[in-house]
Protein backbone atom coordinates (compact mmCIF):
# COMPACT_ATOMS: atom_id res chain seq x y z
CA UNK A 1 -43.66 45.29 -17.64
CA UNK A 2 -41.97 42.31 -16.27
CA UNK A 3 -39.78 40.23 -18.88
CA UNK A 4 -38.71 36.99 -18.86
CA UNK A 5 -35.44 35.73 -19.74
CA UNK A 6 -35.50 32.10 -20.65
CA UNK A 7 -31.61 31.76 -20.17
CA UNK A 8 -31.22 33.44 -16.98
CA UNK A 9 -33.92 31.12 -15.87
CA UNK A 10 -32.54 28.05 -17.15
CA UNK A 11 -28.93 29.15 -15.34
CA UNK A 12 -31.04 29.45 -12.23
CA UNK A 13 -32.79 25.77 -12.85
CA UNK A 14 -29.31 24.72 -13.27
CA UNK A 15 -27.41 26.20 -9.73
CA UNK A 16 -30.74 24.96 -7.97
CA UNK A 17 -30.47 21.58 -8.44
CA UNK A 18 -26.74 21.22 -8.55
CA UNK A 19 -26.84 21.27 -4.93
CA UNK A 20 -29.73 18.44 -4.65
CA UNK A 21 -29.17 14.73 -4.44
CA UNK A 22 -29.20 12.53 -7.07
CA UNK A 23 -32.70 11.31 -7.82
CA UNK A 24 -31.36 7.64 -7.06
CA UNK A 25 -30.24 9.38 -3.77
CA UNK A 26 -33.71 10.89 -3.67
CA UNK A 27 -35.60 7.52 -4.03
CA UNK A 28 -33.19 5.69 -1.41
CA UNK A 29 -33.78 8.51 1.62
CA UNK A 30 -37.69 8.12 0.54
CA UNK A 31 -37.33 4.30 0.47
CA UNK A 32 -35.44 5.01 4.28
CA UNK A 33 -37.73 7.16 5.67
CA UNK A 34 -41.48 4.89 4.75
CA UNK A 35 -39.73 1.68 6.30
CA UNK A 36 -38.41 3.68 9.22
CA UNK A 37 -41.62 5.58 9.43
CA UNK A 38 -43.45 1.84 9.18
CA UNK A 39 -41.60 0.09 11.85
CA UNK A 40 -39.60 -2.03 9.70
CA UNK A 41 -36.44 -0.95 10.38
CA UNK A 42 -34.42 2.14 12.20
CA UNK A 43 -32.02 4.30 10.66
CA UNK A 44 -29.48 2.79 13.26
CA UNK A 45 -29.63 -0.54 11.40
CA UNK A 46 -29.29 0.88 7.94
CA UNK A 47 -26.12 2.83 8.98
CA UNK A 48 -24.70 -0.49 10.47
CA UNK A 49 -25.62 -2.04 7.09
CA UNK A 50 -23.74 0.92 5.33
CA UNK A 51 -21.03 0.95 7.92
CA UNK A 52 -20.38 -2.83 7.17
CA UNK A 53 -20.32 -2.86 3.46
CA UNK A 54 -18.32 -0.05 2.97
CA UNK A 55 -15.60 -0.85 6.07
CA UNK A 56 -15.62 -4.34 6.00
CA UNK A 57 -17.66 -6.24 3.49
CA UNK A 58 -16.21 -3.77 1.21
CA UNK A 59 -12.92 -4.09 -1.70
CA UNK A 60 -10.53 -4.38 1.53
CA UNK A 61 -11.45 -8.30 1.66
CA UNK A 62 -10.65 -9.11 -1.21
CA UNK A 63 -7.55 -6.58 -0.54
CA UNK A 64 -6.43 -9.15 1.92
CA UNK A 65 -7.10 -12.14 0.16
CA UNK A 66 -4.56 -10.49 -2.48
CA UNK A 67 -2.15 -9.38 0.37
CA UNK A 68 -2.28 -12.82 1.63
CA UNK A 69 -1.05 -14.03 -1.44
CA UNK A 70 1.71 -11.65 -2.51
CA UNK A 71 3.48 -12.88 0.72
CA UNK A 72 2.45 -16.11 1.25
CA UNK A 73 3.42 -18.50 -1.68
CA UNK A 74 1.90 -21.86 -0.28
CA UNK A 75 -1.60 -19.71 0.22
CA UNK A 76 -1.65 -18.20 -3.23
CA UNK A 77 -1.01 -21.51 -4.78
CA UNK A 78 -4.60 -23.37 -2.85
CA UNK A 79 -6.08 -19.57 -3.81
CA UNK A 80 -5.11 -20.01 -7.60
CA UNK A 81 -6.38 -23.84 -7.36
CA UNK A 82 -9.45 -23.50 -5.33
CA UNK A 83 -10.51 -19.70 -4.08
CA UNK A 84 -13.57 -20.83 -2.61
CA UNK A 85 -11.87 -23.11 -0.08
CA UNK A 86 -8.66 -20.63 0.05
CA UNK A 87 -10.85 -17.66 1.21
CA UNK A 88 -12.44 -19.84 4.00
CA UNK A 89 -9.40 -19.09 5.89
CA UNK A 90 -10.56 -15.36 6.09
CA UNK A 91 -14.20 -16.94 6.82
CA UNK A 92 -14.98 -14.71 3.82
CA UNK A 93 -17.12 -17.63 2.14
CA UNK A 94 -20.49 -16.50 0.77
CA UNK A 95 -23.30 -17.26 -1.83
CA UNK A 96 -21.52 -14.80 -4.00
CA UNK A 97 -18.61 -16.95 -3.53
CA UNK A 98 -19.64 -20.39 -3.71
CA UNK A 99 -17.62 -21.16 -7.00
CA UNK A 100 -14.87 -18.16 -7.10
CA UNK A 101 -12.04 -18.73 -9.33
CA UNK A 102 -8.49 -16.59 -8.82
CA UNK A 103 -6.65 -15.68 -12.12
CA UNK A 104 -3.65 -14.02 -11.63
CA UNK A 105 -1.78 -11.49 -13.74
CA UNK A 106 1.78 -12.18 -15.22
CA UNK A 107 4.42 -9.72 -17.31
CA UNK A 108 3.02 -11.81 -20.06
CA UNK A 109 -0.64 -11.80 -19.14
CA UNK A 110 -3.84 -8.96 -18.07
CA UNK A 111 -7.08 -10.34 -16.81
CA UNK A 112 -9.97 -8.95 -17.16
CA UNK A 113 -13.76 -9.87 -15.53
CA UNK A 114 -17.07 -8.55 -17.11
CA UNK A 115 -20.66 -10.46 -16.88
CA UNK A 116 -21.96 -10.23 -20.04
CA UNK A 117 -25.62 -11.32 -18.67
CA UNK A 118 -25.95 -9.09 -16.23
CA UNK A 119 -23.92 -8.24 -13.14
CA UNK A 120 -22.68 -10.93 -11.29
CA UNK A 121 -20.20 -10.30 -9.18
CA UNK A 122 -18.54 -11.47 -5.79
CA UNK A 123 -19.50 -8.96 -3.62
CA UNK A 124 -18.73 -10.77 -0.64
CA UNK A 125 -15.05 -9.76 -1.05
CA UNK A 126 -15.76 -7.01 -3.72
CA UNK A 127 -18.42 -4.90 -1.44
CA UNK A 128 -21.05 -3.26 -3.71
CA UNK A 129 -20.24 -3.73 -7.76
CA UNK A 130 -19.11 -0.37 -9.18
CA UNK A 131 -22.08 1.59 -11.63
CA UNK A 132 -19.67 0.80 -14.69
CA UNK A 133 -19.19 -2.92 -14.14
CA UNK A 134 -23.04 -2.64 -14.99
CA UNK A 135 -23.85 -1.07 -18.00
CA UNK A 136 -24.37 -2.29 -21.30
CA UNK A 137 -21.49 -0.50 -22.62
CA UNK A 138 -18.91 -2.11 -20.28
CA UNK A 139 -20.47 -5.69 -20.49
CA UNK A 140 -20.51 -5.62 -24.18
CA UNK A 141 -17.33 -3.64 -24.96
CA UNK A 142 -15.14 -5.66 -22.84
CA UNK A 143 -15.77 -8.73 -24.77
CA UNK A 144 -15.49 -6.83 -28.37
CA UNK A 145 -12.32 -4.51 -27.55
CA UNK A 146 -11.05 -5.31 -24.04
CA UNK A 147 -7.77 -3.25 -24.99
CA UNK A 148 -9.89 -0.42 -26.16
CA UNK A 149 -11.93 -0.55 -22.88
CA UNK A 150 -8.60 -0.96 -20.56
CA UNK A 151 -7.04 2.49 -22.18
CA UNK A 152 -10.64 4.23 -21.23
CA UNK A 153 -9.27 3.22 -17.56
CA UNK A 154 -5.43 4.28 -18.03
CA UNK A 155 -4.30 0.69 -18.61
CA UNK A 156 -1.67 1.00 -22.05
CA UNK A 157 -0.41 -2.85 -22.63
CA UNK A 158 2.16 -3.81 -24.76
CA UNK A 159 1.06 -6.39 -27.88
CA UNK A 160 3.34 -8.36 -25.93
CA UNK A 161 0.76 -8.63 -23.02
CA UNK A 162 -2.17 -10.89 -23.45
CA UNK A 163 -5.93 -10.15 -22.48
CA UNK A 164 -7.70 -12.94 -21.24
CA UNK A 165 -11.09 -12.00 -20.68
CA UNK A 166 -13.30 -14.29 -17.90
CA UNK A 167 -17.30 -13.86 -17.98
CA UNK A 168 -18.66 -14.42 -14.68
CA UNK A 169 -21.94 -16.26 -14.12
CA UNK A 170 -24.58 -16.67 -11.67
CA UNK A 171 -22.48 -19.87 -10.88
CA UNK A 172 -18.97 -18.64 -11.12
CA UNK A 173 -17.23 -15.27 -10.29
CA UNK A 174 -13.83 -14.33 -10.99
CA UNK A 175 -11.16 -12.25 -8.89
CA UNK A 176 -8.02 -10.94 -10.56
CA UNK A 177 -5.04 -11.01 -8.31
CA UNK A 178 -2.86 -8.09 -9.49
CA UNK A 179 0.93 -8.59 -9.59
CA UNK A 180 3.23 -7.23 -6.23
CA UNK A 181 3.68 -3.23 -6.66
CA UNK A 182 7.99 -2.78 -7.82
CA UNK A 183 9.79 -2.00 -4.41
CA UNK A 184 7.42 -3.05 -2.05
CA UNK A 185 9.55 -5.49 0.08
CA UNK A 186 9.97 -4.02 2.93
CA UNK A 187 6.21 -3.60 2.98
CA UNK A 188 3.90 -6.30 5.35
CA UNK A 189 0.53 -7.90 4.80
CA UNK A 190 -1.16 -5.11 6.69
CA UNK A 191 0.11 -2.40 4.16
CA UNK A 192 -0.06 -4.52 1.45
CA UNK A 193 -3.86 -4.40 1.67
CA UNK A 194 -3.69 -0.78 0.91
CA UNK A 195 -2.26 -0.47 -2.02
CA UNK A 196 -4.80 -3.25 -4.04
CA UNK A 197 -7.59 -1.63 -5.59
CA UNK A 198 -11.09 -2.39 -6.44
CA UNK A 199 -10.36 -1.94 -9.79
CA UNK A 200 -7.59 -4.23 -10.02
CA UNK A 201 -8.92 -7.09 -8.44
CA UNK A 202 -11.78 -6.48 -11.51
CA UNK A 203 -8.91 -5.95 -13.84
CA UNK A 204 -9.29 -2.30 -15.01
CA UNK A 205 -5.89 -1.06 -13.04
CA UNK A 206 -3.07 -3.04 -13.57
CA UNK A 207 -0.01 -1.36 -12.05
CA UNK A 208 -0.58 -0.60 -8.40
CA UNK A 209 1.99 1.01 -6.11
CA UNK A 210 1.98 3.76 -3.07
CA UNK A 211 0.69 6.74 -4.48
CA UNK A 212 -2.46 4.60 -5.44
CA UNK A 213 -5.27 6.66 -6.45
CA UNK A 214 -9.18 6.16 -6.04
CA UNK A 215 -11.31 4.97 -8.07
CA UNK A 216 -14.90 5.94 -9.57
């Protein structure tokens, strides 16, 4: 007689679906396949699209913004005054940049950006807002125990150091420009731009330098 073993079945359940998509994933090649399948679009387009967002519309703008002003003092000062104007010179300008304000991080100071609304956020620059930036837990946590938040991400900061926490809006987005990596001099714009992170243009990474990690 055959028997059934509930735990070898559930192990099998298990390896099965490990090697399937996400069902976000799922939906998305669905969502792909009835517009491609409908004339709407091609699969061409949407891996332009992809391509663009994740090459150039991507963190590495806002990368170069920072770059930009880590070596250019007279930049970084109309970037700290007026961003929106500042990152016309990129022709980075956007609806999702419209009013963009640049704080900047000090020895004595850690910014931090959350929307507390929803997700607003200057993708423009930024690319594609990270899952984390938009859960509930972030938005409200960040407001309530930014420190406590910041050591979930590896960032340890001195009492010494203050948080200043900026809430974007619908109306007004925030980019962090991290301080210059130690020993970087020799470095120019062009390999500047790879050491800032997503992250620390958000403010959840705070010392950058050449052995710069990725970031989930």
């Amino acid at each position: 007689m055959a028997t059934f073993d509930t735990q070898k079945a559930s192990e099998i359940h298990r390896e099965l679906h490990s090697h399937l998509p996400s069902e976000p994933a799922l939906r998305v090649k669905a969502l792909e396949s009835l517009m491609v399948e409908k004339g709407l679009t091609t699969s061409e387009t949407i891996n332009s699209w992809v391509e663009v967002y994740s090459e150039e519309i991507g963190p590495k703008r806002g990368a170069q913004v920072v770059a930009r002003s880590w070596v250019d003092p007279e930049f970084k000062s109309r970037l700290l005054a007026d961003a929106a104007e500042a990152i016309k010179e990129f022709g980075f300008e956007g609806d999702a940049t419209g009013h963009l304000k640049a704080v900047e991080n000090t020895d004595a100071v850690h910014n931090l950006v959350v929307c507390t609304l929803c997700s607003c956020y200057p993708f423009s620059i930024l690319g594609i807002a990270p899952n984390w930036y938009k859960t509930a837990a972030y938005r409200s946590r960040a407001v309530r125990d930014p420190r406590g938040v910041l050591m979930e991400f590896g960032v340890s900061l001195g009492t010494d150091i203050q948080v200043q926490v900026w809430d974007s809006t619908a109306e007004l987005r925030y980019l962090v420009i991290p301080q210059r990596p130690a020993n970087t001099e020799e470095l120019g714009e062009k390999e500047l731009v790879k050491l800032v992170t997503r992250n620390s243009m958000i403010g959840t990474d705070r010392i950058l330098g050449k052995s710069t990690e990725g970031e989930s």
